[in-house]
N, C-alpha and C. Protein backbone atom coordinates (compact mmCIF):
# COMPACT_ATOMS: atom_id res chain seq x y z
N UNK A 1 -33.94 -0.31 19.44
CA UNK A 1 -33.09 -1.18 18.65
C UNK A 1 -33.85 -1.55 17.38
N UNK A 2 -33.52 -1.77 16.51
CA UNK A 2 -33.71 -1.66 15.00
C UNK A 2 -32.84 -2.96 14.71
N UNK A 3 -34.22 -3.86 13.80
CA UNK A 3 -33.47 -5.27 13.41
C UNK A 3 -34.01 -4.79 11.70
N UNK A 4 -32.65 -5.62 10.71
CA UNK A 4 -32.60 -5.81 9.74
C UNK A 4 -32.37 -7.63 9.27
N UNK A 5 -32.99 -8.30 8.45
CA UNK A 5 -32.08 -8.97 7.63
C UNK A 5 -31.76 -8.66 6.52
N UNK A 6 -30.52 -9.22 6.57
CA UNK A 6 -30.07 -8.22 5.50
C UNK A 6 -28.56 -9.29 4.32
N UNK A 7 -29.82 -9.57 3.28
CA UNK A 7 -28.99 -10.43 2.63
C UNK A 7 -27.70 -10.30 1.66
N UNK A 8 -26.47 -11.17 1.08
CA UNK A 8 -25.53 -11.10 0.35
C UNK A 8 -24.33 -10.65 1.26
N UNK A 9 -24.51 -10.47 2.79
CA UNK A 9 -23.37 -10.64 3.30
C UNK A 9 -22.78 -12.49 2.95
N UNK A 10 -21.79 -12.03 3.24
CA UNK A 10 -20.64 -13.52 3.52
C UNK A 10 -19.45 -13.69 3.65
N UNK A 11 -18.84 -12.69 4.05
CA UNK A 11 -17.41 -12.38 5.16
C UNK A 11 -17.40 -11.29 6.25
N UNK A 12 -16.02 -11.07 6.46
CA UNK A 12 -15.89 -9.98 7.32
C UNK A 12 -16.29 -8.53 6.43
N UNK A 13 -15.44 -8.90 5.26
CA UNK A 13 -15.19 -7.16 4.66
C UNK A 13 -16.96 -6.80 4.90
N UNK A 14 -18.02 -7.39 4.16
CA UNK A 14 -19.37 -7.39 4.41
C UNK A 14 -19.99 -6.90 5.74
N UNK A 15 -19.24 -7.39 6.59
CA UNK A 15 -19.52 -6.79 7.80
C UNK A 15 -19.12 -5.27 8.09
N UNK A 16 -18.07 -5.35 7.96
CA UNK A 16 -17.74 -3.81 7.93
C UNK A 16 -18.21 -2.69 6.95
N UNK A 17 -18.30 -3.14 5.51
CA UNK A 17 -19.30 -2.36 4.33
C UNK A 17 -20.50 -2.21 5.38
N UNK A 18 -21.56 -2.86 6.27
CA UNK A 18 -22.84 -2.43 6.51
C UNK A 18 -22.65 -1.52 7.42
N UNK A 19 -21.39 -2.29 8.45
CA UNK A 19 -21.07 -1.46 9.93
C UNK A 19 -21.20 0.30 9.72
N UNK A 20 -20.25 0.39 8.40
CA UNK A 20 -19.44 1.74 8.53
C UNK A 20 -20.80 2.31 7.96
N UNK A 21 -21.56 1.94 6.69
CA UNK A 21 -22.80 2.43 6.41
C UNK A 21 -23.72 3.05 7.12
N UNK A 22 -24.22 2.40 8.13
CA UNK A 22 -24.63 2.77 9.49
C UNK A 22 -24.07 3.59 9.99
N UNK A 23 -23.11 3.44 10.33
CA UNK A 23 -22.12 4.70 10.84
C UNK A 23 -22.01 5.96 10.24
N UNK A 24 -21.88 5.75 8.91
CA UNK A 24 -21.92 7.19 8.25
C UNK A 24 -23.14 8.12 8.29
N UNK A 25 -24.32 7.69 9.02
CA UNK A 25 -25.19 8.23 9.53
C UNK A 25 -25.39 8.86 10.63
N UNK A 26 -24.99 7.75 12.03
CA UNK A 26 -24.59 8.22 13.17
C UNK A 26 -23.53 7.46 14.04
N UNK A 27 -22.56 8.08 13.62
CA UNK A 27 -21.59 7.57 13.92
C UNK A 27 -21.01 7.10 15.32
N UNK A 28 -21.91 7.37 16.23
CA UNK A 28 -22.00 6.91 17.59
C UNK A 28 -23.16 5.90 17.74
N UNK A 29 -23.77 5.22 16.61
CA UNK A 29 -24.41 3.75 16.86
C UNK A 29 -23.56 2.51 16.81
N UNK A 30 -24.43 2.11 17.96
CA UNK A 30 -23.71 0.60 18.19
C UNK A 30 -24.34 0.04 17.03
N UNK A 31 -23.72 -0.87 15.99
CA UNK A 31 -24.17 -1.81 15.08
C UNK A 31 -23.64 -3.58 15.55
N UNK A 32 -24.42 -4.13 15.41
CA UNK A 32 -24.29 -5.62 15.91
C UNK A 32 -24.58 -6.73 14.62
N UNK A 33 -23.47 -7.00 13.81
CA UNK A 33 -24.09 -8.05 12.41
C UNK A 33 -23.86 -9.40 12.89
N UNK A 34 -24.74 -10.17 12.55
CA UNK A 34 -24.63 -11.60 12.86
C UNK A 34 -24.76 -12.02 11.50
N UNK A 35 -23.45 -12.12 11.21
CA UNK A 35 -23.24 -12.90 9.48
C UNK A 35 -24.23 -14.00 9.59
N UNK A 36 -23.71 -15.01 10.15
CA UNK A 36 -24.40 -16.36 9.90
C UNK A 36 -26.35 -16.07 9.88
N UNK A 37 -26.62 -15.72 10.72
CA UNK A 37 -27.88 -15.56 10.73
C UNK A 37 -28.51 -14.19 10.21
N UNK A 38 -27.56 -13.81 9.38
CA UNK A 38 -28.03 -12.77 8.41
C UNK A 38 -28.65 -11.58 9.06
N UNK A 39 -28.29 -10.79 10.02
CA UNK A 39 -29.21 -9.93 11.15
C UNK A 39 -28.40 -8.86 10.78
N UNK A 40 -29.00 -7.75 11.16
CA UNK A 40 -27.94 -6.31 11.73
C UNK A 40 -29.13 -5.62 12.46
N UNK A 41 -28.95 -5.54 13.62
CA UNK A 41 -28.95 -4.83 14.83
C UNK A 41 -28.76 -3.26 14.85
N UNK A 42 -29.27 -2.07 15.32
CA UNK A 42 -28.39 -1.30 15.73
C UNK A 42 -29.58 -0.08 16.28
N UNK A 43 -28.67 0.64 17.16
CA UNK A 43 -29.72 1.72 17.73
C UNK A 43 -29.01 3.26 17.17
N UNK A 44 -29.07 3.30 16.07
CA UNK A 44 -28.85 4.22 15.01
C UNK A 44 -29.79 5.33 15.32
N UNK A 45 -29.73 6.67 15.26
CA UNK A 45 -30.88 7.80 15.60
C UNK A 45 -31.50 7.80 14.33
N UNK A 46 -31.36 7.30 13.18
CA UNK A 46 -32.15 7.81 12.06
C UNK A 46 -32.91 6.77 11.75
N UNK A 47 -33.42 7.17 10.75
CA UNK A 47 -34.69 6.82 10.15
C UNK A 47 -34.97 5.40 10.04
N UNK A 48 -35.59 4.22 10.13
CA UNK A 48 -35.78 3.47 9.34
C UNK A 48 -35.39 3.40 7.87
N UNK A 49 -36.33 4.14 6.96
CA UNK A 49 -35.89 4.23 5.88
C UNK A 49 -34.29 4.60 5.48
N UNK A 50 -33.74 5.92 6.30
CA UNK A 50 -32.03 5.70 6.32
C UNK A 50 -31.80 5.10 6.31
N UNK A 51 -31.53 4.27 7.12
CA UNK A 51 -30.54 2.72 7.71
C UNK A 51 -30.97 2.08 6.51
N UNK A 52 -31.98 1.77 5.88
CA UNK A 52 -32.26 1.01 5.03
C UNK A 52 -31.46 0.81 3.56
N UNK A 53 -31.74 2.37 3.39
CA UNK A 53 -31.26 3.08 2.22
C UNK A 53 -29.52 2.80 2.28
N UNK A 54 -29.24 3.08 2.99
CA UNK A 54 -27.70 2.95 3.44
C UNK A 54 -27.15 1.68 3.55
N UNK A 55 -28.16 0.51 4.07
CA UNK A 55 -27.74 -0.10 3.68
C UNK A 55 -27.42 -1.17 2.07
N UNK A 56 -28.49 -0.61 1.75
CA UNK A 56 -28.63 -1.14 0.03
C UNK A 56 -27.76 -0.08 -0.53
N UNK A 57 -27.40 1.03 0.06
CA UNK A 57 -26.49 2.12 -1.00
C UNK A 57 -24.91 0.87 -1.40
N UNK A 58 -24.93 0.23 0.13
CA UNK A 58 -23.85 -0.53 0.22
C UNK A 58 -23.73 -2.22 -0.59
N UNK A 59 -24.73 -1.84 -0.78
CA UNK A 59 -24.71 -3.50 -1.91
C UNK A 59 -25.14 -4.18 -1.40
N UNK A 60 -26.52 -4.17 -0.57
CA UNK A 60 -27.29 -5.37 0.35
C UNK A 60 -28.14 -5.10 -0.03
N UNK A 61 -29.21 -6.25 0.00
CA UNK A 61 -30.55 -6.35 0.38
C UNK A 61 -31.03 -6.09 1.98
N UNK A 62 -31.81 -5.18 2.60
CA UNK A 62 -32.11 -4.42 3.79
C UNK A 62 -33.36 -4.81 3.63
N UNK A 63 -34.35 -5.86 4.72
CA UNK A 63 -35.54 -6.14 4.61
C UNK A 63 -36.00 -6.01 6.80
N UNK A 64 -36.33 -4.68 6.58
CA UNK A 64 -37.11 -4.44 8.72
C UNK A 64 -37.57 -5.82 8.84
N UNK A 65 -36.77 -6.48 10.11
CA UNK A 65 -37.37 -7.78 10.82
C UNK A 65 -38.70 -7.37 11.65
């Protein structure tokens, strides 16, 4: 499992922009965002740096907890 915080979420749509991000990598990872406490979770097969990248492709700040 792979923790992110990961700042400039602050709704749903946000949630889903990181979700599907993740996903477009491996699309059979579970992703888990906890808006309020700024987290994303997920046991994604790729890279660290992927997930990362992917997620800033998406308009976040992505910082490995």
């Amino acid at each position: 499992m792979t923790t992110f915080t990961v700042n400039g979420m602050n709704c749903a749509s946000c949630v889903h922009r990181v979700t599907s991000a993740v996903q477009e990598l491996d699309p059979e990872a579970m992703v888990a965002v906890d808006l309020a406490g700024k987290t994303v979770q997920t046991d994604a097969s790729a890279s660290l740096e992927a997930i990362k990248s992917a997620i800033e492709n998406a308009g976040y700040e992505a910082v490995p907890a």
